[in-house]
Protein backbone atom coordinates (compact mmCIF):
# COMPACT_ATOMS: atom_id res chain seq x y z
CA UNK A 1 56.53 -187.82 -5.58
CA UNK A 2 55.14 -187.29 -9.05
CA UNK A 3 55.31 -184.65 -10.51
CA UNK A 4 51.73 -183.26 -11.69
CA UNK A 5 51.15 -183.10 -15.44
CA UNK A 6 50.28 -179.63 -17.10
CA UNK A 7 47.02 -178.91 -18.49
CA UNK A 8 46.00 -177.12 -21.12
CA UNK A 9 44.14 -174.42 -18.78
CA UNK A 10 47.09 -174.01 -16.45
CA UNK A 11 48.52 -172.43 -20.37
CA UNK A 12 45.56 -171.24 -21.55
CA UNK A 13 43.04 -169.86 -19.28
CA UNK A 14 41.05 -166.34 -19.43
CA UNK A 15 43.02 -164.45 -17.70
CA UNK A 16 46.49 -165.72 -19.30
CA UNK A 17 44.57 -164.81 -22.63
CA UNK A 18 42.90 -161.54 -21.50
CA UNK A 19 46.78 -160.40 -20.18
CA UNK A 20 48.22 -161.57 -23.58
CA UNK A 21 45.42 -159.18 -25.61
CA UNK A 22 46.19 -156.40 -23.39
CA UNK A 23 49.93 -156.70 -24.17
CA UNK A 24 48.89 -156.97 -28.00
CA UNK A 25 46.70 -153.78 -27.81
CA UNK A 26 49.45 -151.91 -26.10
CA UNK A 27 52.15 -152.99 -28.11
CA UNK A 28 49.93 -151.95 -31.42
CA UNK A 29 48.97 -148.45 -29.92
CA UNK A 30 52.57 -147.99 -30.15
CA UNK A 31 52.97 -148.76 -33.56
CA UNK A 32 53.48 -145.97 -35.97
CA UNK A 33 50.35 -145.63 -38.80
CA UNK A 34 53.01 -146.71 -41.48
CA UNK A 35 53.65 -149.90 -39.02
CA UNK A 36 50.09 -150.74 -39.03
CA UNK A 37 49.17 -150.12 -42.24
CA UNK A 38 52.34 -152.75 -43.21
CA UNK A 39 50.70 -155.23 -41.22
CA UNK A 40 47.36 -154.95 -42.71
CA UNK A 41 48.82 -155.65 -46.34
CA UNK A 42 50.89 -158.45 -44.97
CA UNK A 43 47.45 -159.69 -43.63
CA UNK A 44 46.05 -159.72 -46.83
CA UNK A 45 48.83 -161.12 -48.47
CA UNK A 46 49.02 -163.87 -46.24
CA UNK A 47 44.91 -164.45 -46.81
CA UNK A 48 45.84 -164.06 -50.62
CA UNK A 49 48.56 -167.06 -50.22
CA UNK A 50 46.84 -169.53 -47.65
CA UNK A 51 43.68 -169.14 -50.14
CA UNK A 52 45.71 -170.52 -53.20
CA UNK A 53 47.50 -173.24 -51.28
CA UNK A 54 44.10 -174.57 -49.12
CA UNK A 55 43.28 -177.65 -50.57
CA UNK A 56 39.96 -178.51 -49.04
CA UNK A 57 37.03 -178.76 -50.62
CA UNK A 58 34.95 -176.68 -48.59
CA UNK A 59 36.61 -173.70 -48.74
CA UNK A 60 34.84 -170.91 -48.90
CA UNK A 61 35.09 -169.05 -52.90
CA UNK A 62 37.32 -165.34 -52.56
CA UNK A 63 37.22 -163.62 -56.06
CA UNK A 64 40.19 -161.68 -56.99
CA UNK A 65 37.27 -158.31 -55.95
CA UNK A 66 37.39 -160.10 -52.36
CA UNK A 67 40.90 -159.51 -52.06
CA UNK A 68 41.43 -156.43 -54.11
CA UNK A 69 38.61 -154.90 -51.68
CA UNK A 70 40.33 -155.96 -48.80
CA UNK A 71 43.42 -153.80 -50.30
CA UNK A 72 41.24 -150.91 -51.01
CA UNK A 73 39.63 -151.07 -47.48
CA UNK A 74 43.10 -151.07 -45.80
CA UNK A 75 44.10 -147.80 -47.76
CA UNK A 76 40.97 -146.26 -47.71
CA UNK A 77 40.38 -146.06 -51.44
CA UNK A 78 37.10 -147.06 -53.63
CA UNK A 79 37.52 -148.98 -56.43
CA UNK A 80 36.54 -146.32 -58.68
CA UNK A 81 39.78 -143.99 -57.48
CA UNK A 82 41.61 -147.32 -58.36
CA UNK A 83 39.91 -147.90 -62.01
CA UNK A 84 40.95 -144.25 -62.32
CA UNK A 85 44.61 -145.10 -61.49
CA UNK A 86 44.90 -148.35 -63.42
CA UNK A 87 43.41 -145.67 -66.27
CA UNK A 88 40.18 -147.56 -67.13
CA UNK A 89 36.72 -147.65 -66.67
CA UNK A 90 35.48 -148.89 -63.32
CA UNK A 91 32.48 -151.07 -65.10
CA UNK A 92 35.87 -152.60 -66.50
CA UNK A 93 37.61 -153.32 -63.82
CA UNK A 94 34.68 -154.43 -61.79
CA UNK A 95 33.91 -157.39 -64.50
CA UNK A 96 37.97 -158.54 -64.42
CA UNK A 97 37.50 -158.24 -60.54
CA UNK A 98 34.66 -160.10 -60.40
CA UNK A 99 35.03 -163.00 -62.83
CA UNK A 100 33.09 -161.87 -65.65
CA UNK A 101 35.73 -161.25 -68.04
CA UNK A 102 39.49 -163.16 -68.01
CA UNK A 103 42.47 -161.68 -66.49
CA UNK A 104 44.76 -160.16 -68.98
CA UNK A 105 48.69 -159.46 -68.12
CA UNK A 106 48.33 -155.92 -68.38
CA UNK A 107 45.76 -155.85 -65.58
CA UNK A 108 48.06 -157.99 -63.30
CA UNK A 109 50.92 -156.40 -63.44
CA UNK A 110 48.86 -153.68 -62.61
CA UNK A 111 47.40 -155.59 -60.09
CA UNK A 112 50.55 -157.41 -58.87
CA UNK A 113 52.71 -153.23 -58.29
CA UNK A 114 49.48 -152.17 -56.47
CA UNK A 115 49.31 -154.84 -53.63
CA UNK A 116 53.45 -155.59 -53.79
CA UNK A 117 52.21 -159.16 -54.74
CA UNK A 118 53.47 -161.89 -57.32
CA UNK A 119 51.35 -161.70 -60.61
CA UNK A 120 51.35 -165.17 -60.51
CA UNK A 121 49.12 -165.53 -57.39
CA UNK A 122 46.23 -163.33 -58.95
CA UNK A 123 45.90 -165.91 -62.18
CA UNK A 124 46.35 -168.77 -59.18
CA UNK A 125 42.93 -167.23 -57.79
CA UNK A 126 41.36 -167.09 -61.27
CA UNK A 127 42.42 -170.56 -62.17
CA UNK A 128 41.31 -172.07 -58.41
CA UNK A 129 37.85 -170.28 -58.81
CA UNK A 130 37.41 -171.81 -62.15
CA UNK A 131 38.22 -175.34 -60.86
CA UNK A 132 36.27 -175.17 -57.76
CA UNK A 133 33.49 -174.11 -60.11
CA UNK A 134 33.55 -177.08 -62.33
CA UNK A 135 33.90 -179.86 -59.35
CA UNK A 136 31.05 -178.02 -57.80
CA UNK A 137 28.99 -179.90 -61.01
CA UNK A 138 29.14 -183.55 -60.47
CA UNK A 139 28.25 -184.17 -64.31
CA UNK A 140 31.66 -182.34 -65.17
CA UNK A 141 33.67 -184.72 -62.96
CA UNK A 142 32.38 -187.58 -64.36
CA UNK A 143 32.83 -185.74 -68.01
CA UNK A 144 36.20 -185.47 -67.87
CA UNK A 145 36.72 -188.77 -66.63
CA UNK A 146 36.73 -190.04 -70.30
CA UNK A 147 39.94 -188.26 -70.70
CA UNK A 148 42.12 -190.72 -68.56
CA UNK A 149 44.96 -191.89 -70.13
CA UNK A 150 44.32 -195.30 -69.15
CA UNK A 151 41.26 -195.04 -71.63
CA UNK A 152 43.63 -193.72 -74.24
CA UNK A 153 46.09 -196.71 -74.50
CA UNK A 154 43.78 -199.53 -73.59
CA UNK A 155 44.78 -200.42 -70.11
C-alpha cells in the first residue's frame, strides 16, 4: 500500500489556522505590558532592518518619519514631546525626519539611544531613499553611465 502524500491543506487549513490565532491571542493576553511593548519595538526594528537590506526595486519608499512614527505610535508619544526631548524645535526635526534637510550625527545618536537601534541603519535609510530617488529618473541612470571605468582607461 502507498502511503498517501500530504497536502498543503491537511497543514494548513482554516481551522488549523483559526486554532493557531487563538493560541497566539491567548498566549499575548498573558504577556505583561512591558512584554508587549518589547515586541512592538522589536517589530519595528525588524521593519527598520528588512527595509535597508530589500533589494527590489519596487519597494515601497519608508522615510526615516515612517519609522520614527512607528516608534512614537508604539509609546504613545507625538513627535512634538520628542522634538522637546531631543531639545529642538519640532519644525526641525520634522524636516531631518522627513528628508528635507541631511541627517547630522548629533541627531542620530539621538535617534539611534531613542529606538535602541544602530546609528548606522538611520543614514542606511537616508542613503537608500536618495538612491531609489535617482534610479526612479531614467535620465540619471544613463548620466552616470559616463562614469564607468571602462570609459576611463579605454577598454
Amino acid at each position: 500500500m502507498r502511503a498517501k502524500e500530504i497536502q498543503v491543506e491537511d497543514i494548513w487549513n482554516d481551522k488549523k489556522k483559526g486554532d493557531l490565532k487563538k493560541a497566539i491571542l491567548s498566549h499575548s493576553a498573558s504577556q505583561s505590558k512591558e512584554r508587549i511593548l518589547t515586541n512592538r519595538l522589536l517589530s519595528i526594528q525588524y521593519k527598520l532592518e528588512d527595509y535597508i537590506q530589500n533589494e527590489s526595486e519596487d519597494t515601497e519608499v519608508l522615510k526615516i518619519l515612517d519609522f520614527v512614527k512607528m516608534y512614537l505610535k508604539a509609546l504613545n508619544l507625538t513627535k512634538k514631546e520628542l522634538a522637546a526631548y531631543f531639545e529642538m524645535r519640532d519644525s526641525n526635526l520634522h524636516k531631518y525626519l522627513s528628508g528635507e534637510r541631511k541627517l547630522n550625527a548629533k541627531l542620530v545618536l539621538k535617534l539611534s539611544t531613542f529606538s535602541h537601534t544602530k546609528p548606522e541603519q538611520w543614514y542606511r535609510v537616508e542613503v537608500k531613499n536618495e538612491l531609489i530617488e535617482l534610479n526612479k529618473e531614467k535620465e540619471n541612470v544613463e548620466y552616470y553611465k559616463k562614469y564607468d571605468y571602462l570609459n576611463l582607461v579605454g577598454l
